[in-house]
Every structure is written in structure tokens, then in C-alpha cells.
Protein backbone atom coordinates (compact mmCIF):
# COMPACT_ATOMS: atom_id res chain seq x y z
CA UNK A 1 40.18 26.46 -58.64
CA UNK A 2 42.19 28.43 -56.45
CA UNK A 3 43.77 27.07 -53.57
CA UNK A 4 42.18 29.80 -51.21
CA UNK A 5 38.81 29.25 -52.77
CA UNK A 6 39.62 25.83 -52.14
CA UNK A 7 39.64 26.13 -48.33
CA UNK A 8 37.40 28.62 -48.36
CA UNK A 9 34.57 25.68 -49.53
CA UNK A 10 35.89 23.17 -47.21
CA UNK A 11 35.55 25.55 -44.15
CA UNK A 12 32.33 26.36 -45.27
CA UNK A 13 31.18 22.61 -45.88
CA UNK A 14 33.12 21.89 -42.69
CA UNK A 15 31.10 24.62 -40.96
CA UNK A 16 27.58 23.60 -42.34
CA UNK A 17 28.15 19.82 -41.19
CA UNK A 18 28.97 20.82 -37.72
CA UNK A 19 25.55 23.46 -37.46
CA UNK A 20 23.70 20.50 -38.89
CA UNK A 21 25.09 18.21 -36.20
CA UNK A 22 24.44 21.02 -33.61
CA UNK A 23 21.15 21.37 -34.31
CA UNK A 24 20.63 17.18 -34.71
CA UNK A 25 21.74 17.52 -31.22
CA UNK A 26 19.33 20.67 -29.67
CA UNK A 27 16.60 18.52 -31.16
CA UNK A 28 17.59 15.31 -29.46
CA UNK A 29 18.14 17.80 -26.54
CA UNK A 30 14.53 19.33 -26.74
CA UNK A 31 12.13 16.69 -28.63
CA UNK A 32 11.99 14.56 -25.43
CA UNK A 33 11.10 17.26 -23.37
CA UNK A 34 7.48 16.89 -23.28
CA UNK A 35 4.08 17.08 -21.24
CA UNK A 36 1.61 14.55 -21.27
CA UNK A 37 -1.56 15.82 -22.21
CA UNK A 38 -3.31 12.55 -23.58
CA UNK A 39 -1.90 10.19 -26.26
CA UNK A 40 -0.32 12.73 -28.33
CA UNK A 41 2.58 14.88 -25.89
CA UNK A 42 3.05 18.22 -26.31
CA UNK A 43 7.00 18.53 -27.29
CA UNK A 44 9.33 20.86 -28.42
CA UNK A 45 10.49 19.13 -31.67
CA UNK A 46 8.62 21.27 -33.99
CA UNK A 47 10.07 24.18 -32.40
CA UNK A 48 13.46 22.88 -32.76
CA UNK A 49 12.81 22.01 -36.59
CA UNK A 50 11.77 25.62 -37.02
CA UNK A 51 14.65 26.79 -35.36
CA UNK A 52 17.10 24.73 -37.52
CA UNK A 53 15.54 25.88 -40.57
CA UNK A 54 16.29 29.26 -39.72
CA UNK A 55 19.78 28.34 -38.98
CA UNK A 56 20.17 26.36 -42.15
CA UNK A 57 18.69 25.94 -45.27
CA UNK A 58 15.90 23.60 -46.21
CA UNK A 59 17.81 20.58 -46.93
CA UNK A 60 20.58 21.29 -44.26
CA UNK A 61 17.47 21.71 -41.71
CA UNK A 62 15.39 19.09 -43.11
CA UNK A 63 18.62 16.76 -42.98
CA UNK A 64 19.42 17.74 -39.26
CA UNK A 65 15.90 16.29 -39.00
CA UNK A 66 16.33 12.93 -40.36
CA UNK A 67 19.67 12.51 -38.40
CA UNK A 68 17.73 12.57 -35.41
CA UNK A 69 14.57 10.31 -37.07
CA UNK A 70 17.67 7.68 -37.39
CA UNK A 71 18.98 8.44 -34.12
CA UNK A 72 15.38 7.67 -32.34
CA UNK A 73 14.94 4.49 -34.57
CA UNK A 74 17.49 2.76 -33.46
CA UNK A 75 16.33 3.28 -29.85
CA UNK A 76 18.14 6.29 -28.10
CA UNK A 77 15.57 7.19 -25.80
CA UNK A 78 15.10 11.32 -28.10
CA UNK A 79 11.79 10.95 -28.76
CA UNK A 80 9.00 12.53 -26.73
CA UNK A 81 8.81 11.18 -22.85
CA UNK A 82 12.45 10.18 -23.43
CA UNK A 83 11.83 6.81 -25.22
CA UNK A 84 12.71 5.52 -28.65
CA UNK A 85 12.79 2.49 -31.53
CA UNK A 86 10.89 1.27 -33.77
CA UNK A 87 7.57 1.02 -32.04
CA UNK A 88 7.99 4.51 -31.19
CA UNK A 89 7.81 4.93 -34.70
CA UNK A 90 4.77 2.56 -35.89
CA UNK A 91 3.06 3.24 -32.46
CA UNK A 92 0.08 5.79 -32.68
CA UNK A 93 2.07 9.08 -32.80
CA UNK A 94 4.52 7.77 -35.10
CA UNK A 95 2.54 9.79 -38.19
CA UNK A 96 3.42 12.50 -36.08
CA UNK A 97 6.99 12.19 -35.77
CA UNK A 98 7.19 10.97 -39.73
CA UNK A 99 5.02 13.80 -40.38
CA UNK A 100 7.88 16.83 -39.24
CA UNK A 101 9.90 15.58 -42.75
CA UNK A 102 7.35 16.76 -44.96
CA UNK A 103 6.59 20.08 -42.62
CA UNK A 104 10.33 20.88 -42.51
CA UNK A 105 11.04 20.67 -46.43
CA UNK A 106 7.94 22.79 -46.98
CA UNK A 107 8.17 25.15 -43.86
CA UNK A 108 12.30 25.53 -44.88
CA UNK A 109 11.52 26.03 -48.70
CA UNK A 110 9.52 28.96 -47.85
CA UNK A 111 12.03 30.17 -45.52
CA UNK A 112 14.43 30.22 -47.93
CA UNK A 113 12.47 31.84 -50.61
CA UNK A 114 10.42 34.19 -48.95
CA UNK A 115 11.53 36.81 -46.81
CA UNK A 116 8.47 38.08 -45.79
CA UNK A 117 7.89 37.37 -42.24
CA UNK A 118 4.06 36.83 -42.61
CA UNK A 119 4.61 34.33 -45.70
CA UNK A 120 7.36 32.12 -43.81
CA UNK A 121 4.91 32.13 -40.96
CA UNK A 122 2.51 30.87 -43.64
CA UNK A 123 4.87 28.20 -44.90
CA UNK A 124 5.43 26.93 -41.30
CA UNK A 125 1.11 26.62 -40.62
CA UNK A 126 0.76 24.74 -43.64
CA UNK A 127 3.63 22.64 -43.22
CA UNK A 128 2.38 22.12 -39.59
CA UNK A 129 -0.77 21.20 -41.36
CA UNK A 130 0.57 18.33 -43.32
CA UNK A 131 2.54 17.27 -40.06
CA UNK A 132 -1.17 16.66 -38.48
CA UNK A 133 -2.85 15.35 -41.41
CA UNK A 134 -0.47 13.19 -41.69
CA UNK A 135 0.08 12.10 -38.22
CA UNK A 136 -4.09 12.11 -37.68
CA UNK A 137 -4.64 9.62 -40.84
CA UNK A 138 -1.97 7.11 -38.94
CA UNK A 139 -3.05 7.87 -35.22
CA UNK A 140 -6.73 7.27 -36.33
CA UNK A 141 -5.56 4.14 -37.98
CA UNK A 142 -3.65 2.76 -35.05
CA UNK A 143 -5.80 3.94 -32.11
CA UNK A 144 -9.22 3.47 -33.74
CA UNK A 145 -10.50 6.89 -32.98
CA UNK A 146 -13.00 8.95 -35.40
CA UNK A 147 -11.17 11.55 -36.95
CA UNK A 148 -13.16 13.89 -35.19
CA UNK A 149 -12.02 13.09 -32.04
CA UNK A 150 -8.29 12.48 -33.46
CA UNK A 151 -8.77 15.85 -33.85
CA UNK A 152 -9.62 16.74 -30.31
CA UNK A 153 -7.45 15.25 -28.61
CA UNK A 154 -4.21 15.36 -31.43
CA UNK A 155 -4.54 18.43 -33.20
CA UNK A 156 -7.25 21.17 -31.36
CA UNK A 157 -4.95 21.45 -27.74
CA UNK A 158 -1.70 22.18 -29.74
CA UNK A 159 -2.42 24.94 -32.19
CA UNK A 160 -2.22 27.90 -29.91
CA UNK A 161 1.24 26.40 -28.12
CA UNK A 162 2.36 25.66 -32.48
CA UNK A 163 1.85 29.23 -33.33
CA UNK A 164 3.83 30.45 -30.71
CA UNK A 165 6.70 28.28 -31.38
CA UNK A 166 6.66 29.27 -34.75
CA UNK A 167 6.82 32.88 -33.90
CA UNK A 168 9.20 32.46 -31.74
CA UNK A 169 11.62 30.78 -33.93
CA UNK A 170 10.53 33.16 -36.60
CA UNK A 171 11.79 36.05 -33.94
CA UNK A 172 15.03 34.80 -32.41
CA UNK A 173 15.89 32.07 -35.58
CA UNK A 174 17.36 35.09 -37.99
CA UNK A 175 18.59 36.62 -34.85
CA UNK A 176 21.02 33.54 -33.51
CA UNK A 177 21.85 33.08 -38.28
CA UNK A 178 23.35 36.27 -38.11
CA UNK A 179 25.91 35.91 -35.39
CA UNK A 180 26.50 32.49 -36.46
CA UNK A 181 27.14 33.70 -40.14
CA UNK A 182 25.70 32.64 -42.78
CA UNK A 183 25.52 28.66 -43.48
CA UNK A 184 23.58 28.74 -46.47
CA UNK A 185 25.84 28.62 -49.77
């Protein structure tokens, strides 16, 4: 390997660890942001996530992600309503908050694959899907509610506010990768 080529890969690697910490920090910067609406908070993590898989690939993005899961678990105050720790995590919404890992390798997957706008929106609703499912099957388990009303009061209220973020990340995410250049080896 050539010595150019050499430093070309470090500056590169160099550069995609320092967007990945960036956008670890915009989400600890925007997931605690939130409005109380009932037991579940509307935030602006999801919107983040989508934004960072825009910005980086799938495992870069989902990655960023994690950094800031670990960041909130050991009880910096980045989750939503400014609090963290453990029983963050195995408190009601925690499904919710464990449920963005499996949304962000499926919503960044497609992203990466697909460059059809209406099929990475696609990727990001079902990803989003799995995110409530997810977070539903623990909240019901912790709170005691029906999954019916889980449903009213955890998923129903944030759907419209979801689909915007994810349009809106799907609008100004390529926008901010291309004058950042391209992370993605």
C-alpha cells in the first residue's frame, strides 16, 4: 500500500470517527429536548437517528446511536426530560429508547441501499414500527396498560409529528452529506 493511500484511509477513518462523535453529540443535544404529553414524551431522538443515518452509513449511524445509549446508561442526564441511568432504561419507556437500535439498522440499511426517496421513507416507517412494537410490548409490561390503550397514549399521538421528522431528515439529511463529503467508504 502506498503511502498516500495510506493517509488517504486514515483521514478518512479519522474523518468518519469524528461525524460519528458529532452526531453522538446532536443526539445527546436533541433527545432530551422533549414535551410531555403523558408517559411516553414526544422527543427529537428519532429525528436525530434519521439524520445521522443520512450523514453516515448504517453501522456508522447505528453506532453514533449506541454511543449515546452508553452515554445515558451511565446517568448523563441525555435522555428525554433531561434525565438518565439505568432506570431510565428498565423504566416504562425504556422499550422505547432500546427500540431506536433495531429502527436505525433497518431504517440506515435501506438508506444505504435504496435511493429512492419513497422506499427510504419506507425503511424509516417500518423501522419506526419495530421501535413501537418494541417499546409497546415493554411499556405494557411495566405500566400494566392493555395494549390498546399502550397504543393510545404511546404510539397514536406521535405518528403524524414521526412522519414529519422523517421527511424532514429525508429532505435536508442528503443536503448537509454533500457539503460534508462523503463519509461512507
Amino acid at each position: 500500500m502506498t503511502q498516500e493511500k495510506t493517509q488517504s484511509i486514515r483521514k478518512t477513518n479519522t474523518y468518519a470517527m469524528a461525524v460519528t462523535a458529532l452526531m453522538t453529540a446532536v443526539t445527546c443535544i436533541l433527545a432530551p429536548m422533549s414535551i410531555p404529553i403523558g408517559p411516553v414524551p414526544i422527543s427529537l431522538t428519532n429525528f436525530a437517528i434519521y439524520l445521522s443515518l443520512y450523514l453516515l452509513d448504517w453501522k456508522k449511524g447505528t453506532l453514533s446511536y449506541f454511543v449515546y445509549l452508553l452515554i445515558g446508561f451511565a446517568g448523563l442526564p441525555v435522555f428525554s426530560g433531561f434525565t438518565g441511568g439505568i432506570g431510565k432504561l428498565a423504566g416504562p419507556t425504556g422499550g422505547y429508547i432500546i427500540g431506536f437500535i433495531p429502527m436505525a439498522i433497518i431504517a440506515g440499511i435501506i438508506i444505504d441501499n435504496f435511493s429512492q426517496r419513497w422506499i427510504q421513507l419506507a425503511g424509516m416507517i417500518f423501522g419506526t414500527l419495530l421501535c413501537y412494537i418494541l417499546g409497546t410490548v415493554w411499556f405494557c409490561f411495566q405500566s400494566g396498560y392493555t395494549a390498546s390503550a399502550a397504543l393510545a397514549v404511546c404510539v397514536i399521538p406521535f405518528i403524524p409529528a414521526d412522519l414529519c421528522k422523517m421527511v424532514i431528515a429525508m429532505i435536508i439529511g442528503p443536503s448537509i452529506r454533500k457539503r460534508l463529503g462523503s463519509v461512507v467508504q
